[in-house]
PDB file of N, CA and C in Angstrom:
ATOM      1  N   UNK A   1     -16.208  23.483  20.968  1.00  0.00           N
ATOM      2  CA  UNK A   1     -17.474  23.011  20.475  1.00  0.00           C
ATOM      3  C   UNK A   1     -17.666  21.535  20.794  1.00  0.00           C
ATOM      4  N   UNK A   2     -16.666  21.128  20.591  1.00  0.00           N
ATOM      5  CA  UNK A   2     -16.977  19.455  20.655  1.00  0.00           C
ATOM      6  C   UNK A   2     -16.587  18.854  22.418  1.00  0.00           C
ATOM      7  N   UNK A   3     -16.033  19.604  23.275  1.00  0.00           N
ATOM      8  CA  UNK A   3     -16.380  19.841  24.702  1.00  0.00           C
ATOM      9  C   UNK A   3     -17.687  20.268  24.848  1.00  0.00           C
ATOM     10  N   UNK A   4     -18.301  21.479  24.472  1.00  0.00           N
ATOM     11  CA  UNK A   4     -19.824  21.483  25.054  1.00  0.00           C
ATOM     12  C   UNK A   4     -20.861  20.549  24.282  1.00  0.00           C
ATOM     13  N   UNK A   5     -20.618  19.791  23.639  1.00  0.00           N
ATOM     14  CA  UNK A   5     -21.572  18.419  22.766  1.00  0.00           C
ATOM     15  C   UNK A   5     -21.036  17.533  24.142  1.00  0.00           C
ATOM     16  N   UNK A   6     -20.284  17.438  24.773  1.00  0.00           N
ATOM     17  CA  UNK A   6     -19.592  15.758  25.075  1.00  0.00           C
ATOM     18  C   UNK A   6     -20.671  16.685  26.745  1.00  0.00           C
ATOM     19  N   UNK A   7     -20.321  17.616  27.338  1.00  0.00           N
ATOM     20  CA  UNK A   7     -21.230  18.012  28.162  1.00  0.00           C
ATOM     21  C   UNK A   7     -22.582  17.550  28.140  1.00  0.00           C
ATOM     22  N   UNK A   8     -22.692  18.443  27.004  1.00  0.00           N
ATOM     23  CA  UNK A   8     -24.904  18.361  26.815  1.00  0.00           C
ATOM     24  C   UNK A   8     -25.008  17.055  26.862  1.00  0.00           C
ATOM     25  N   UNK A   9     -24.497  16.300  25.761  1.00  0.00           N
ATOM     26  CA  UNK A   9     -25.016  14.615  25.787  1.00  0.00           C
ATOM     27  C   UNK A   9     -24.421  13.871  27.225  1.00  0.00           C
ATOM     28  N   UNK A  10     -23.142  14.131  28.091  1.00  0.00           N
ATOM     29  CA  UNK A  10     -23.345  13.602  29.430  1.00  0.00           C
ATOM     30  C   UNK A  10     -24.631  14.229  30.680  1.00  0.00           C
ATOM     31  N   UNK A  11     -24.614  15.298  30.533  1.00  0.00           N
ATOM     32  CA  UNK A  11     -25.577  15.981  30.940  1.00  0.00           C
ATOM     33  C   UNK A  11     -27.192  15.368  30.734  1.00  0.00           C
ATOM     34  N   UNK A  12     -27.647  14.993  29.435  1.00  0.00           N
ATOM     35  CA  UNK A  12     -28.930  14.261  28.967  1.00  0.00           C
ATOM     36  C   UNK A  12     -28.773  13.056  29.500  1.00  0.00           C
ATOM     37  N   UNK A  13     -27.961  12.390  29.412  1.00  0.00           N
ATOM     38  CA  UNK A  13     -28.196  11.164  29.769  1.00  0.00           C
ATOM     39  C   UNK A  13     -28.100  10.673  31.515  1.00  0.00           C
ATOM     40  N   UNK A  14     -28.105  11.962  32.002  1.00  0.00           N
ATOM     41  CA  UNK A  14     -27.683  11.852  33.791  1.00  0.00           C
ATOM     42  C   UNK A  14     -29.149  11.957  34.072  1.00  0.00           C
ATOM     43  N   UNK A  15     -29.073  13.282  33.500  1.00  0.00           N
ATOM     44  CA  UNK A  15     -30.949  13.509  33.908  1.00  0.00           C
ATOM     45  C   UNK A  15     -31.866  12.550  33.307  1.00  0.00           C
ATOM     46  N   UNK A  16     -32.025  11.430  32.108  1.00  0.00           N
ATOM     47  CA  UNK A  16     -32.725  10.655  31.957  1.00  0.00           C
ATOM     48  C   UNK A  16     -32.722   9.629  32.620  1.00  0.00           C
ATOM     49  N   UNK A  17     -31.478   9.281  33.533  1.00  0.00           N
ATOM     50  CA  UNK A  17     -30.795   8.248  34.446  1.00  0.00           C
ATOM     51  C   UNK A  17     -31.543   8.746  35.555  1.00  0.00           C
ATOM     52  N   UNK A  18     -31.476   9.786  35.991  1.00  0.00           N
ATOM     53  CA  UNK A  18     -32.287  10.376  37.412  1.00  0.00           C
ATOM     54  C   UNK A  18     -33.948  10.292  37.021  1.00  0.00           C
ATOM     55  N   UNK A  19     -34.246  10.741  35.740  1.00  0.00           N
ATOM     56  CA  UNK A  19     -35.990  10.584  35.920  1.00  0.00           C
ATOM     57  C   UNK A  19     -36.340   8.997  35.961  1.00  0.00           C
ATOM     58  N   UNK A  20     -35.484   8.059  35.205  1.00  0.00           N
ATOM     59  CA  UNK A  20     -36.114   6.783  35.325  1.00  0.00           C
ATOM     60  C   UNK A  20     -35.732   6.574  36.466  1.00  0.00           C
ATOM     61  N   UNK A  21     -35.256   6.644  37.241  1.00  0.00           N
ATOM     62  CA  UNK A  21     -35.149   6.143  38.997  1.00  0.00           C
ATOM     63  C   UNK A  21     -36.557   6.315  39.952  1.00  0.00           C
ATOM     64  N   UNK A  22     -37.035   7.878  39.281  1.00  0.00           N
ATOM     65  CA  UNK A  22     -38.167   7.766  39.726  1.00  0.00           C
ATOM     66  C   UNK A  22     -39.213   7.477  39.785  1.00  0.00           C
ATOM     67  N   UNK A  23     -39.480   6.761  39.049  1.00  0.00           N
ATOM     68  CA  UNK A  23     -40.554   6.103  38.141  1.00  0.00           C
ATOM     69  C   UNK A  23     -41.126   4.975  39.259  1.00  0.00           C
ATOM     70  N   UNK A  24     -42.098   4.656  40.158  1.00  0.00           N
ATOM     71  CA  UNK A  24     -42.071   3.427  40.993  1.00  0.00           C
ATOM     72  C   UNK A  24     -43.556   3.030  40.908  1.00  0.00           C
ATOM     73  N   UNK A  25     -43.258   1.505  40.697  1.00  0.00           N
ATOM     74  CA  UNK A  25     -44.362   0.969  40.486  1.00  0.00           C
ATOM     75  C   UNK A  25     -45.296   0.360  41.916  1.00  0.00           C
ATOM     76  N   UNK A  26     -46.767   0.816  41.105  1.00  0.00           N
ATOM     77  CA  UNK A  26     -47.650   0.488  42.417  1.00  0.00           C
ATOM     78  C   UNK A  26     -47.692  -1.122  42.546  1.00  0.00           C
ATOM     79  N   UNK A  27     -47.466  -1.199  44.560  1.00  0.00           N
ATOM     80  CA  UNK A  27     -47.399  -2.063  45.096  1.00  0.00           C
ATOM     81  C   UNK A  27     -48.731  -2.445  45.544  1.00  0.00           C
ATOM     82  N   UNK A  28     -49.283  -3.771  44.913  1.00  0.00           N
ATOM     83  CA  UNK A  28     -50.567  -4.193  45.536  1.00  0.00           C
ATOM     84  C   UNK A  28     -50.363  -5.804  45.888  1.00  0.00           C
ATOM     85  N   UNK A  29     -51.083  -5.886  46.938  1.00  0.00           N
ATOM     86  CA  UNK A  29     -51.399  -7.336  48.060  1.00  0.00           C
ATOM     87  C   UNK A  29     -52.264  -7.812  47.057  1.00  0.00           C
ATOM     88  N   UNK A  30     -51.593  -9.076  46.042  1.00  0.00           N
ATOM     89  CA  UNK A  30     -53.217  -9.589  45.779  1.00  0.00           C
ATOM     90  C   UNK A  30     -52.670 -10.795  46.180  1.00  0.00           C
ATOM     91  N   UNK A  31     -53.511 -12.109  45.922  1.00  0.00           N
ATOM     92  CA  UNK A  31     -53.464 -13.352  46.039  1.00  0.00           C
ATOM     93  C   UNK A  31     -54.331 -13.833  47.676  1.00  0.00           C
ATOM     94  N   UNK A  32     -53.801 -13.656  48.664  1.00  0.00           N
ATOM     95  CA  UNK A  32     -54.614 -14.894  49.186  1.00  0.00           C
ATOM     96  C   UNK A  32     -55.488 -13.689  50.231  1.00  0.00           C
ATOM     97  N   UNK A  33     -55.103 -12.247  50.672  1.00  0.00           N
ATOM     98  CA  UNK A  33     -55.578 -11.665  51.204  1.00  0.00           C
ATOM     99  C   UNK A  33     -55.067 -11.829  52.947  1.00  0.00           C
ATOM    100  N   UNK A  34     -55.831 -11.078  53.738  1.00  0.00           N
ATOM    101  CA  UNK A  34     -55.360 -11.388  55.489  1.00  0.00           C
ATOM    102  C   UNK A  34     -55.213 -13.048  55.711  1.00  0.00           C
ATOM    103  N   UNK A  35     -54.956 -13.094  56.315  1.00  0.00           N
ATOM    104  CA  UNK A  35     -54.528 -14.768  56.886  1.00  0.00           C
ATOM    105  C   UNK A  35     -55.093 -14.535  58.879  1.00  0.00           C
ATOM    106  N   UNK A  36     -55.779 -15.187  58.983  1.00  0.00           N
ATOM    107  CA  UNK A  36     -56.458 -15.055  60.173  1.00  0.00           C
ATOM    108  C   UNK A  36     -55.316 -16.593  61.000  1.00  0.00           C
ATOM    109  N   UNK A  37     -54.891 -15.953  62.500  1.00  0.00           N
ATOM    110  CA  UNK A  37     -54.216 -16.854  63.209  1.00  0.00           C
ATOM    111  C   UNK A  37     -55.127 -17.497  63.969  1.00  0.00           C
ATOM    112  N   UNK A  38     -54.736 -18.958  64.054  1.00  0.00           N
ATOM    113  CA  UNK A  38     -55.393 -19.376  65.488  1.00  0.00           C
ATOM    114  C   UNK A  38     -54.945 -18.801  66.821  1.00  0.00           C
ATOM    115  N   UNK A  39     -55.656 -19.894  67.754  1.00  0.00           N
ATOM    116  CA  UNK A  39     -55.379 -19.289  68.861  1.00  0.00           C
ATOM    117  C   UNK A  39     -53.761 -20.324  69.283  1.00  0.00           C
ATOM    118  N   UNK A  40     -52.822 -19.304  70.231  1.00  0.00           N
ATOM    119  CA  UNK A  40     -51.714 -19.999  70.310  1.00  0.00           C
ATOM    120  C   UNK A  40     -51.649 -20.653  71.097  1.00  0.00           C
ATOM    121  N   UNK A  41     -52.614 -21.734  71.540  1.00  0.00           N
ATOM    122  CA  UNK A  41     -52.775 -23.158  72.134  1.00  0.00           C
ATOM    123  C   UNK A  41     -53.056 -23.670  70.950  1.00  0.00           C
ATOM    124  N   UNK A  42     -53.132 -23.758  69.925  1.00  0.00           N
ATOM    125  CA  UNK A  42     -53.474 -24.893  69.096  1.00  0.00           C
ATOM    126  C   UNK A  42     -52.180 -25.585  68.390  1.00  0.00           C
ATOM    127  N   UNK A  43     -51.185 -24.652  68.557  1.00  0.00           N
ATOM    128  CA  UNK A  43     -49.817 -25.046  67.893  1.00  0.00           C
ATOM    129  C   UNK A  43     -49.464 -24.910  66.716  1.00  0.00           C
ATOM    130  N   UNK A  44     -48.094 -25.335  66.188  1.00  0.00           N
ATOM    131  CA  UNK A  44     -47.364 -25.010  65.007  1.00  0.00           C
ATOM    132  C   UNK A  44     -48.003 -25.770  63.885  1.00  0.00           C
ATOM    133  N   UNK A  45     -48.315 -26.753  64.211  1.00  0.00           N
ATOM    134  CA  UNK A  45     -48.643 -28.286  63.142  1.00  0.00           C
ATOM    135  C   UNK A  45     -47.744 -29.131  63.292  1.00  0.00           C
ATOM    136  N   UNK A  46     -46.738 -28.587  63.662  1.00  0.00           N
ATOM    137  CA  UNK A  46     -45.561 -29.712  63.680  1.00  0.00           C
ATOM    138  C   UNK A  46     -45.558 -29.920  65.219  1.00  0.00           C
ATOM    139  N   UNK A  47     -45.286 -31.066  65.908  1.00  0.00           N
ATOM    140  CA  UNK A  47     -44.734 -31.478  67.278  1.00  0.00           C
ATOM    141  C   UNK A  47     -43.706 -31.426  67.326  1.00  0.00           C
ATOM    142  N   UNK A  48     -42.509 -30.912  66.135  1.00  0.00           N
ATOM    143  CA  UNK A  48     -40.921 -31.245  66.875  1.00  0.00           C
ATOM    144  C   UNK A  48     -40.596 -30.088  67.597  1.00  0.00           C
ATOM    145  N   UNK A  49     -41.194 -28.972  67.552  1.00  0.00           N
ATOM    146  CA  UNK A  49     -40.694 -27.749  68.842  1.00  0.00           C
ATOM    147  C   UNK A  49     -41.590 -27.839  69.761  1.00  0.00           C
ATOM    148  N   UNK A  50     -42.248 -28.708  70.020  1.00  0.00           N
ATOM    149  CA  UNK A  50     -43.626 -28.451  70.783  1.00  0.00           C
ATOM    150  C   UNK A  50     -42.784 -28.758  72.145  1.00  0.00           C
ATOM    151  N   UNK A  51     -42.432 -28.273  73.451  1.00  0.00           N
ATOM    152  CA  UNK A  51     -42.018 -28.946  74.896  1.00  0.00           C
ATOM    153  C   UNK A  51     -43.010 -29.799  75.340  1.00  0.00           C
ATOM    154  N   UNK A  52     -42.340 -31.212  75.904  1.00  0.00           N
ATOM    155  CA  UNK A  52     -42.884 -32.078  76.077  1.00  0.00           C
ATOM    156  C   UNK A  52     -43.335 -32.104  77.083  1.00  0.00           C
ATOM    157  N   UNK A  53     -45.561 -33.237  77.639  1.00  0.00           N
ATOM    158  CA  UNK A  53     -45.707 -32.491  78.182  1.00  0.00           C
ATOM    159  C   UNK A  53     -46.864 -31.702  77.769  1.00  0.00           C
ATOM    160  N   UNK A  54     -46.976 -30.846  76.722  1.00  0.00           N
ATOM    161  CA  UNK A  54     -47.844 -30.171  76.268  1.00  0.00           C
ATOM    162  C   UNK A  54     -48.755 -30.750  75.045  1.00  0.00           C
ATOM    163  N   UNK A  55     -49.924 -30.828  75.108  1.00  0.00           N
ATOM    164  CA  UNK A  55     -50.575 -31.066  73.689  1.00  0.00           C
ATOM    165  C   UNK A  55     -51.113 -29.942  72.469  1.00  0.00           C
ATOM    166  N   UNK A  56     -50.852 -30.595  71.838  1.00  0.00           N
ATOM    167  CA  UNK A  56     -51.507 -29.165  70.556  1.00  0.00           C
ATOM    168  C   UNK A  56     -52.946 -29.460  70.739  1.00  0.00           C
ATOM    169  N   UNK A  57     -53.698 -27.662  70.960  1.00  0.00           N
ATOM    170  CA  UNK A  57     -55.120 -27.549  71.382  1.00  0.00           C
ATOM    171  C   UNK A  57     -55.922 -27.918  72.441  1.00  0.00           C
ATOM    172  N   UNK A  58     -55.266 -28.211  73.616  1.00  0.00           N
ATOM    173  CA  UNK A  58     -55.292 -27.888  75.041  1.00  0.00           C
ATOM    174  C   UNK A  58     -54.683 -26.837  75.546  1.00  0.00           C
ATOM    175  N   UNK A  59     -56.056 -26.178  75.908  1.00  0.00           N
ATOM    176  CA  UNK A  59     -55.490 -24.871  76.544  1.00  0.00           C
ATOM    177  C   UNK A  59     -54.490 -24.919  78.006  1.00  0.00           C
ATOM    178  N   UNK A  60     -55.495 -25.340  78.506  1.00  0.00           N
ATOM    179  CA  UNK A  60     -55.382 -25.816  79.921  1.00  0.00           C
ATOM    180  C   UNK A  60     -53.660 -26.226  79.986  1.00  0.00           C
ATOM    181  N   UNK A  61     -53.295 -27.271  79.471  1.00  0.00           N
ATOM    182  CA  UNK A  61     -51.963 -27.584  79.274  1.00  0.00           C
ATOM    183  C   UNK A  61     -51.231 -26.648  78.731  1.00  0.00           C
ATOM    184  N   UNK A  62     -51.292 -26.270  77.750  1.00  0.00           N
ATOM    185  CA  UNK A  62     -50.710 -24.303  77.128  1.00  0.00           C
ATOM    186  C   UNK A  62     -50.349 -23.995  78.508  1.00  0.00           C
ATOM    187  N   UNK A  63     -51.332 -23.356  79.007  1.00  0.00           N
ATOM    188  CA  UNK A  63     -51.154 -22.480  80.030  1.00  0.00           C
ATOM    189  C   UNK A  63     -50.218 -22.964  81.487  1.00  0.00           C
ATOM    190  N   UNK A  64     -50.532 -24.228  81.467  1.00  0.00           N
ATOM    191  CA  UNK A  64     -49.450 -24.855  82.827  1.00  0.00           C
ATOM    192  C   UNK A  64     -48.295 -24.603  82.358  1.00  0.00           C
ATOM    193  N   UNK A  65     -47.595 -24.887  80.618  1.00  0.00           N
ATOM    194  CA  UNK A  65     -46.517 -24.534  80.187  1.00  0.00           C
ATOM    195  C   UNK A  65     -46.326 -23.875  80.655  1.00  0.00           C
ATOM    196  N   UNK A  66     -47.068 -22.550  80.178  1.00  0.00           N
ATOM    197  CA  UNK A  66     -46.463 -20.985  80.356  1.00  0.00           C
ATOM    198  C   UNK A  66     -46.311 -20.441  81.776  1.00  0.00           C
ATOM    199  N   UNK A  67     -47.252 -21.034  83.028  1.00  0.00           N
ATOM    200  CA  UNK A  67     -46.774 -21.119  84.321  1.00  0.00           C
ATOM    201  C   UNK A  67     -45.614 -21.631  84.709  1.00  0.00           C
ATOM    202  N   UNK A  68     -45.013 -22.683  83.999  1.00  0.00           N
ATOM    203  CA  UNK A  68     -43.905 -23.772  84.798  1.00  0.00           C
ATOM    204  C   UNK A  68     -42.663 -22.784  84.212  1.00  0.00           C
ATOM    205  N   UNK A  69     -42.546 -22.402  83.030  1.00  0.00           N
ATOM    206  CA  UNK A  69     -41.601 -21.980  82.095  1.00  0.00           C
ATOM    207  C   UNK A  69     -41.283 -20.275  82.705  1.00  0.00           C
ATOM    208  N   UNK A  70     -42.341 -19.692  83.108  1.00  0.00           N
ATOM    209  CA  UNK A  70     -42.035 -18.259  83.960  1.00  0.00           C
ATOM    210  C   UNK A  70     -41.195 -18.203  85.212  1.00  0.00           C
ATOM    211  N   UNK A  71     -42.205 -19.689  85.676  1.00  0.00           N
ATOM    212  CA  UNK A  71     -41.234 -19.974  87.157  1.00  0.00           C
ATOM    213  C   UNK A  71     -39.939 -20.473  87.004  1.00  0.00           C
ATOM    214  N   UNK A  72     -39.541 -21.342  86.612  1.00  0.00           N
ATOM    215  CA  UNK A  72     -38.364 -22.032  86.309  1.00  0.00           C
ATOM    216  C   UNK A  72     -37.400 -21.275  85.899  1.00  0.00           C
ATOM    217  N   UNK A  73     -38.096 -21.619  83.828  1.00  0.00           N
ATOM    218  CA  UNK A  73     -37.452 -20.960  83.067  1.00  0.00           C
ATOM    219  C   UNK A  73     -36.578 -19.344  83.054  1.00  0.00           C
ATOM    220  N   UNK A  74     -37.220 -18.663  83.163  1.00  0.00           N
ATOM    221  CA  UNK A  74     -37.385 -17.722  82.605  1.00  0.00           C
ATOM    222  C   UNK A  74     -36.991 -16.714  84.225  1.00  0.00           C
ATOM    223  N   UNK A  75     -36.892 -16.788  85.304  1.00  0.00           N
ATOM    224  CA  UNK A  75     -36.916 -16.766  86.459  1.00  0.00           C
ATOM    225  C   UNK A  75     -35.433 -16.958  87.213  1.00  0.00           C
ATOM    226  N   UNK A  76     -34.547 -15.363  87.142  1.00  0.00           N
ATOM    227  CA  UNK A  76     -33.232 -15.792  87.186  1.00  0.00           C
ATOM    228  C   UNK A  76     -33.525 -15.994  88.983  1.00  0.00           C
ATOM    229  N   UNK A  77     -33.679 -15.335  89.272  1.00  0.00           N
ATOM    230  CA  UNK A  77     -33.636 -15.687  91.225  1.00  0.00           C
ATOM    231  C   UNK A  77     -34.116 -17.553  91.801  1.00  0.00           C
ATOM    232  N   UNK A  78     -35.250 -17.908  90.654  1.00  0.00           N
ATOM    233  CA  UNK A  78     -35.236 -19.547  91.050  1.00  0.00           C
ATOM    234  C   UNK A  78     -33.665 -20.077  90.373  1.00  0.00           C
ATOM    235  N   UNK A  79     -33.372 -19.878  89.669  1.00  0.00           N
ATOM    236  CA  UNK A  79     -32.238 -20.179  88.938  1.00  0.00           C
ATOM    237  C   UNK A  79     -30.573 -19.742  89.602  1.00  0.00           C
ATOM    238  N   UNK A  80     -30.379 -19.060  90.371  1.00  0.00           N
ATOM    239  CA  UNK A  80     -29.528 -18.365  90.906  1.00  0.00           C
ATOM    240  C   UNK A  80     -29.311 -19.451  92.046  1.00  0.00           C
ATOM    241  N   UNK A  81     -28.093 -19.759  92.079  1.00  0.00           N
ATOM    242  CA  UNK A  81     -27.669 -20.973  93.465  1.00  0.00           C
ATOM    243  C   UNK A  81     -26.640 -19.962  94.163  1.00  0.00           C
ATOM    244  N   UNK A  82     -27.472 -20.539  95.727  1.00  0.00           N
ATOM    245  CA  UNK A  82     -26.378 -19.572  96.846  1.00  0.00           C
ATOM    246  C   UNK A  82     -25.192 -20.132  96.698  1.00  0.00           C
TER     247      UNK A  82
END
């Protein structure tokens, strides 16, 4: 008798352990809403990662970056010495 009590009450308290697990609370986005990006010539805000050379919000300059940095950089065959 006092084996099937020590059962039932481990038994109750597994399954009340398993229903509160399931229990999940709704997830909602509030506070500032979408965040719209600039365009990525305008830069970080900060100049200390900026490569020098480039200005924040010149496109024109952006884009020579990203020309010089494909060729060079990024470009194992310019990079490769016979």
């Amino acid at each position: 008798m006092m084996v099937s009590r020590f059962f039932l009450s481990t038994a109750l308290a597994l399954s009340a352990l398993a229903l509160a697990a399931c229990g999940e609370q709704p997830q909602e986005m509030t506070g500032q809403g979408i965040k719209q990006d600039n365009a990525p010539y305008q830069g970080v805000g900060s100049s200390q990662y900026a490569q020098g050379g480039w200005k924040p919000g010149d496109r024109s300059s952006w884009e020579q970056q990203l020309k010089t940095r494909a060729q060079y950089g990024q470009n194992d065959y310019t990079r490769m010495s016979n």
